[in-house]
Protein backbone atom coordinates (compact mmCIF):
# COMPACT_ATOMS: atom_id res chain seq x y z
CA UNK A 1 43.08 -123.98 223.71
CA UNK A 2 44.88 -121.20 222.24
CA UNK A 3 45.13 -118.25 224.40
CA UNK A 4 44.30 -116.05 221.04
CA UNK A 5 40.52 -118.04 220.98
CA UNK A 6 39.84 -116.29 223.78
CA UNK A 7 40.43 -112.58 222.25
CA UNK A 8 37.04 -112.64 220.27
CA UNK A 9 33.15 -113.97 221.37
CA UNK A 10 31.78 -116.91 219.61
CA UNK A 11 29.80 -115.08 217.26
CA UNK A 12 32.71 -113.65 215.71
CA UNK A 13 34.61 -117.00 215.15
CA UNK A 14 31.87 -118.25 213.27
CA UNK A 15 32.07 -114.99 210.89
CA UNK A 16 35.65 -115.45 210.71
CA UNK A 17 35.94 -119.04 210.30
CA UNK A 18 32.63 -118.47 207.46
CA UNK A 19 34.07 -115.49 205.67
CA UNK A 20 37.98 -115.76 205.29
CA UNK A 21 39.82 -118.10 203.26
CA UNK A 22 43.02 -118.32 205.26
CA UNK A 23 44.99 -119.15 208.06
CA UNK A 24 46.66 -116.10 208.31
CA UNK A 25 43.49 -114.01 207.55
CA UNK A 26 41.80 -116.14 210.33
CA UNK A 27 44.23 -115.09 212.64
CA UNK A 28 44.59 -111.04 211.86
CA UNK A 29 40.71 -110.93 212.37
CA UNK A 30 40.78 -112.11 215.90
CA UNK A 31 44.21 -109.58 216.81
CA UNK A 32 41.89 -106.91 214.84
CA UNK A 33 39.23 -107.49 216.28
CA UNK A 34 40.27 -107.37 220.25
CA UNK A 35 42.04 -104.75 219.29
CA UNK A 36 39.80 -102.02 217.57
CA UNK A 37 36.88 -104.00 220.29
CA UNK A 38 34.90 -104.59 217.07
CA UNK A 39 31.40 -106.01 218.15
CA UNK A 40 30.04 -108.53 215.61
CA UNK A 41 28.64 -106.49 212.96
CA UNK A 42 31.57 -103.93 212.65
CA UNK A 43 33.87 -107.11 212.48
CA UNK A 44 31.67 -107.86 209.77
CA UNK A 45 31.72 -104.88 207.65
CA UNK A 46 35.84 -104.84 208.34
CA UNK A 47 35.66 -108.48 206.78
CA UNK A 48 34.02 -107.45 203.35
CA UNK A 49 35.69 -104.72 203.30
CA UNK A 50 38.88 -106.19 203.02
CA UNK A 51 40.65 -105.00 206.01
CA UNK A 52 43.23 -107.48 205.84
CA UNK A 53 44.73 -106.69 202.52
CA UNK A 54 43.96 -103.22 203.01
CA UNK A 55 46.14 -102.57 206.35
CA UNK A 56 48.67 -105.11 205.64
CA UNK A 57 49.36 -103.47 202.30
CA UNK A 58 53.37 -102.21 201.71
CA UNK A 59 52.69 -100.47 198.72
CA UNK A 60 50.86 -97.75 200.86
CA UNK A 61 51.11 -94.00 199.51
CA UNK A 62 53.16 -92.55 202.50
CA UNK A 63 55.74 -90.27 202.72
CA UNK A 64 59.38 -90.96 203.39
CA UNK A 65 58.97 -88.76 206.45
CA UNK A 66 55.68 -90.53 207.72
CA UNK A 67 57.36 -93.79 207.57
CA UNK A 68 60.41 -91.88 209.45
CA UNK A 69 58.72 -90.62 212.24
CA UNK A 70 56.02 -93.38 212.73
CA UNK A 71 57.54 -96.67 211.48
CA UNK A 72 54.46 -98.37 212.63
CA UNK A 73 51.77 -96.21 210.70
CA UNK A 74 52.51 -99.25 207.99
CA UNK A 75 49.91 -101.34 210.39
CA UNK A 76 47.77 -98.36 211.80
CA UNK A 77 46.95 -96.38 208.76
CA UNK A 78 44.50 -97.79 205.84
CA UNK A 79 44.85 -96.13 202.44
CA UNK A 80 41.88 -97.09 201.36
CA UNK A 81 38.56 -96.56 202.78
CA UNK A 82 35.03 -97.62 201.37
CA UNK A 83 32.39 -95.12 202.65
CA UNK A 84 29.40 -97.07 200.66
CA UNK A 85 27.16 -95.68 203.56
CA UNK A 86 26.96 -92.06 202.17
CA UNK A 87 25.09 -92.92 199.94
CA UNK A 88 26.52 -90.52 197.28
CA UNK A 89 24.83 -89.55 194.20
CA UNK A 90 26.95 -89.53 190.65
CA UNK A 91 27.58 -85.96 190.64
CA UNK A 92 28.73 -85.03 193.87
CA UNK A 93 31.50 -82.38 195.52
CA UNK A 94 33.61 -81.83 198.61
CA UNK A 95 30.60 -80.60 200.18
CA UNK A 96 28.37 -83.66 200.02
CA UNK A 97 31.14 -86.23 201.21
CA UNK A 98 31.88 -83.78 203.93
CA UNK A 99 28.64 -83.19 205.34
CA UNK A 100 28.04 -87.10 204.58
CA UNK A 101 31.09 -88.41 206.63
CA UNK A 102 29.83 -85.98 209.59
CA UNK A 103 26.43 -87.57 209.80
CA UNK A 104 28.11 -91.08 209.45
CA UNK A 105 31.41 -90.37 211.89
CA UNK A 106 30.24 -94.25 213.64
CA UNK A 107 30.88 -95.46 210.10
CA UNK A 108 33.67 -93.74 209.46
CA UNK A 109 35.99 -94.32 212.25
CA UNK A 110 35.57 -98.05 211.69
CA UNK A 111 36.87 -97.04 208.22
CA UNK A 112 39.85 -95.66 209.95
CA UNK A 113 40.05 -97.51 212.79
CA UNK A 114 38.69 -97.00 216.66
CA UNK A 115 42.12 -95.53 217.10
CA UNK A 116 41.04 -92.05 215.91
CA UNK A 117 39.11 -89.75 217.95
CA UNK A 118 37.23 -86.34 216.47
CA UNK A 119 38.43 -83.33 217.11
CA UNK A 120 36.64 -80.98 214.81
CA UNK A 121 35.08 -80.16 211.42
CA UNK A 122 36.56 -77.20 209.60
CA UNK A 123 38.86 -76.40 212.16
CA UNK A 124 40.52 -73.37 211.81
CA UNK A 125 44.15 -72.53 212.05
CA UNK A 126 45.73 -68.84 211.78
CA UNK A 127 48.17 -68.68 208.78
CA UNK A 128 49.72 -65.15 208.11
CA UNK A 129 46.85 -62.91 208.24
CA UNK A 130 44.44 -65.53 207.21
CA UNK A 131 42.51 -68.62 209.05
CA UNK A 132 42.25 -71.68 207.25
CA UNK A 133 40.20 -74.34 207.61
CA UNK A 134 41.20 -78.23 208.17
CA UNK A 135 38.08 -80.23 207.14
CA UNK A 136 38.39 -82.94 209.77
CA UNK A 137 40.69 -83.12 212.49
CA UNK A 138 41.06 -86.08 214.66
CA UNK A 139 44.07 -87.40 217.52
CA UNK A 140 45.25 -90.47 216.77
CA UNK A 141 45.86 -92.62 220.46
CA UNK A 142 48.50 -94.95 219.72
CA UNK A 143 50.49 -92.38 217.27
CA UNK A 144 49.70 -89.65 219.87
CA UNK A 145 49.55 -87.30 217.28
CA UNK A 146 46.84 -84.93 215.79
CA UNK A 147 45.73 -85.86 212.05
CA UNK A 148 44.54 -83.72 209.74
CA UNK A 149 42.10 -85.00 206.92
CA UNK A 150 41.62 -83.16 203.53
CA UNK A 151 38.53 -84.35 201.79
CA UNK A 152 38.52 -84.23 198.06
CA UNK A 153 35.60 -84.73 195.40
CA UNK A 154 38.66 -85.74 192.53
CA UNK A 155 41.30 -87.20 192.09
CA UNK A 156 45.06 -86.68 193.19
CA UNK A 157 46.75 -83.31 192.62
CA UNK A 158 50.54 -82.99 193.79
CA UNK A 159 49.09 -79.51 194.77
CA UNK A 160 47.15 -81.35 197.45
CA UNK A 161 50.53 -81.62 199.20
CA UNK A 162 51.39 -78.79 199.85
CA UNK A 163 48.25 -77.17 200.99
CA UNK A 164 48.46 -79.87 203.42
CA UNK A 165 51.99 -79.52 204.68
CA UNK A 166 50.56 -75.58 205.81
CA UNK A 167 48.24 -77.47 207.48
CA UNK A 168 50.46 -79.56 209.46
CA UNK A 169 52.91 -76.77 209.86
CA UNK A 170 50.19 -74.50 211.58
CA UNK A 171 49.11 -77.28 213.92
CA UNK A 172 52.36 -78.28 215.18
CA UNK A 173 53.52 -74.37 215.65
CA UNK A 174 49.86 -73.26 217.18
CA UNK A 175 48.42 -76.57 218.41
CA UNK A 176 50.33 -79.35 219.32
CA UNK A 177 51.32 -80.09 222.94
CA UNK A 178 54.63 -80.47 223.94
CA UNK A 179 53.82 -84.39 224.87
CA UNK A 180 52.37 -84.85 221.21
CA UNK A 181 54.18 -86.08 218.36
CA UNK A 182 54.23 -84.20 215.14
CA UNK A 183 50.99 -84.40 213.38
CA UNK A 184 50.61 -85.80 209.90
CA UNK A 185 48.31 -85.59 207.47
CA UNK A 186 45.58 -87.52 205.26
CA UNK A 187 44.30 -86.88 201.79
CA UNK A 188 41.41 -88.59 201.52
CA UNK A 189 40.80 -88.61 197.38
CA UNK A 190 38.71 -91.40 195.02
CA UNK A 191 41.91 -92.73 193.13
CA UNK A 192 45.43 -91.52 192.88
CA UNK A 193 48.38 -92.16 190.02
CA UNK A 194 50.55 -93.87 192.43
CA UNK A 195 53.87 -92.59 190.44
CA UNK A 196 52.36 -89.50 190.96
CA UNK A 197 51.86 -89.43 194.66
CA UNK A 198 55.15 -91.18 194.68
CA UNK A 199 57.00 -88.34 192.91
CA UNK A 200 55.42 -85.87 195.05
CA UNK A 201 55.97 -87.23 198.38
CA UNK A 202 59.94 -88.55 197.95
CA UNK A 203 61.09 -84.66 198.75
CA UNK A 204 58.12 -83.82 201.08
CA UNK A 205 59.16 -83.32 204.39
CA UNK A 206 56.05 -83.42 205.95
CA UNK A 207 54.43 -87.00 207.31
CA UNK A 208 51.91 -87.20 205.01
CA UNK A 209 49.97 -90.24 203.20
CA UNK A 210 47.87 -90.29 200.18
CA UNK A 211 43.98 -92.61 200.78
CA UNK A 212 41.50 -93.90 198.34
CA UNK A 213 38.16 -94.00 199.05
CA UNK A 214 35.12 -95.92 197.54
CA UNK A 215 32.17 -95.14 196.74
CA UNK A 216 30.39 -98.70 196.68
CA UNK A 217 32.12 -101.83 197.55
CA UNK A 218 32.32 -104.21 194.13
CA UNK A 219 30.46 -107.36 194.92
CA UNK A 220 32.96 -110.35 195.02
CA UNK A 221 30.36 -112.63 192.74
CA UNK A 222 30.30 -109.55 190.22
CA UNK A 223 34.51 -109.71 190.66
CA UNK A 224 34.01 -113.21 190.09
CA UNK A 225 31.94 -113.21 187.71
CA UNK A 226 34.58 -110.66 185.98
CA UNK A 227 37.33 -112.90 186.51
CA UNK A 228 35.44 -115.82 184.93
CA UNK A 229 34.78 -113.45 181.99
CA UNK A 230 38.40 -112.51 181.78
CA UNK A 231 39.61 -115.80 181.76
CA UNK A 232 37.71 -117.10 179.37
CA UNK A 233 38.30 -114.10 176.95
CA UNK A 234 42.01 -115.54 177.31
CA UNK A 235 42.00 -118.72 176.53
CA UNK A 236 39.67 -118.07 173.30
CA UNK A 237 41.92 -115.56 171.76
CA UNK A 238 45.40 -117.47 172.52
């Protein structure tokens, strides 16, 4: 057999061979899987949430300078991240999905990826005369970086960037080790213009990336049902 059989438990080859319609998808799973030590439930949840498209994705909002500095973040950094476990009600702010993401960090970092590791919440970081706070801070292992998160309740500003590359400026003057790489930075928003976020990263020199975030995960028999719906709608008005 296949030496890559052997890299997940039986349990999760029947919810890989079950839930994805490819070869290719089949395989990623299992890699994924060993790799992020994803138990049978979390390889689960990684399944429906479409962690294959997701990490595999080249048209991912990243900086010229993150993709400079870590040409492998293409395959260790998701831009999109479904956090349907808040629980979040229609009207909510930066506060809620903060203190939400806190109380659900096991939830979370399989969002991300068991790569990550917490550092802080609201960590502060002496600019000028002034401390500013970074709403999550985590270290990356395989990067070997520090990542800074900035949590927002709308959606994309080219602002964002800028506050951010402080941020990033701050920790790798005051904070990084001499064995770290430079740290980069993550704003975590619920939808983004992508010509926008294009635009405003080209000239940033800062390794930054732009992530989505969802609040509920659309059923795939209600994006079926759409599709059908959709189709139909075409061929009756050809």
């Amino acid at each position: 057999m296949p030496r890559i059989l052997a890299l997940a438990t039986f349990t999760s080859h029947i919810e890989i061979m079950n839930r994805c319609k490819s070869y290719d998808e089949r395989v990623f799973y299992m890699l994924y899987a060993a790799r992020q030590r994803l138990n049978t439930e979390e390889l689960r949840r990684c399944i429906v949430n479409q962690t294959y498209s997701t990490l595999l994705d080249k048209d991912k909002m990243l900086s010229p300078q993150l993709l400079k500095d870590y040409p492998s973040s293409e395959y260790l950094l998701k831009d999109k991240a479904v956090v349907d476990f808040l629980g979040l009600p229609a009207k909510y702010n930066e506060h809620h999905l903060h203190k939400g993401l806190l109380e659900h960090m096991k939830e979370f970092f399989l969002e991300l990826g068991k790569d990550f590791l917490f550092v802080d919440s609201e960590y502060g970081v002496q600019v000028g005369g002034s401390t500013k706070r970074i709403d999550l801070l985590f270290y990356h292992r395989a990067l070997q970086c520090l990542v800074a998160i900035e949590l927002k309740a709308v959606d994309f500003q080219p602002e964002f960037v800028g506050k951010m590359d402080m941020y990033l400026e701050a920790l790798d003057r005051d904070v990084k080790r001499d064995n770290e790489n430079p740290s980069i930075g993550i704003i975590l928003c619920p939808s983004a213009d992508r010509s926008m976020v294009e635009y405003t990263l080209s000239r940033s020199l800062s390794p930054t990336m732009v992530a989505e975030y969802q609040r509920k995960l659309i059923p795939q028999e209600v994006m079926r049902r759409s599709l059908e719906e959709y189709c139909s709608f075409i061929k009756n008005n050809q």
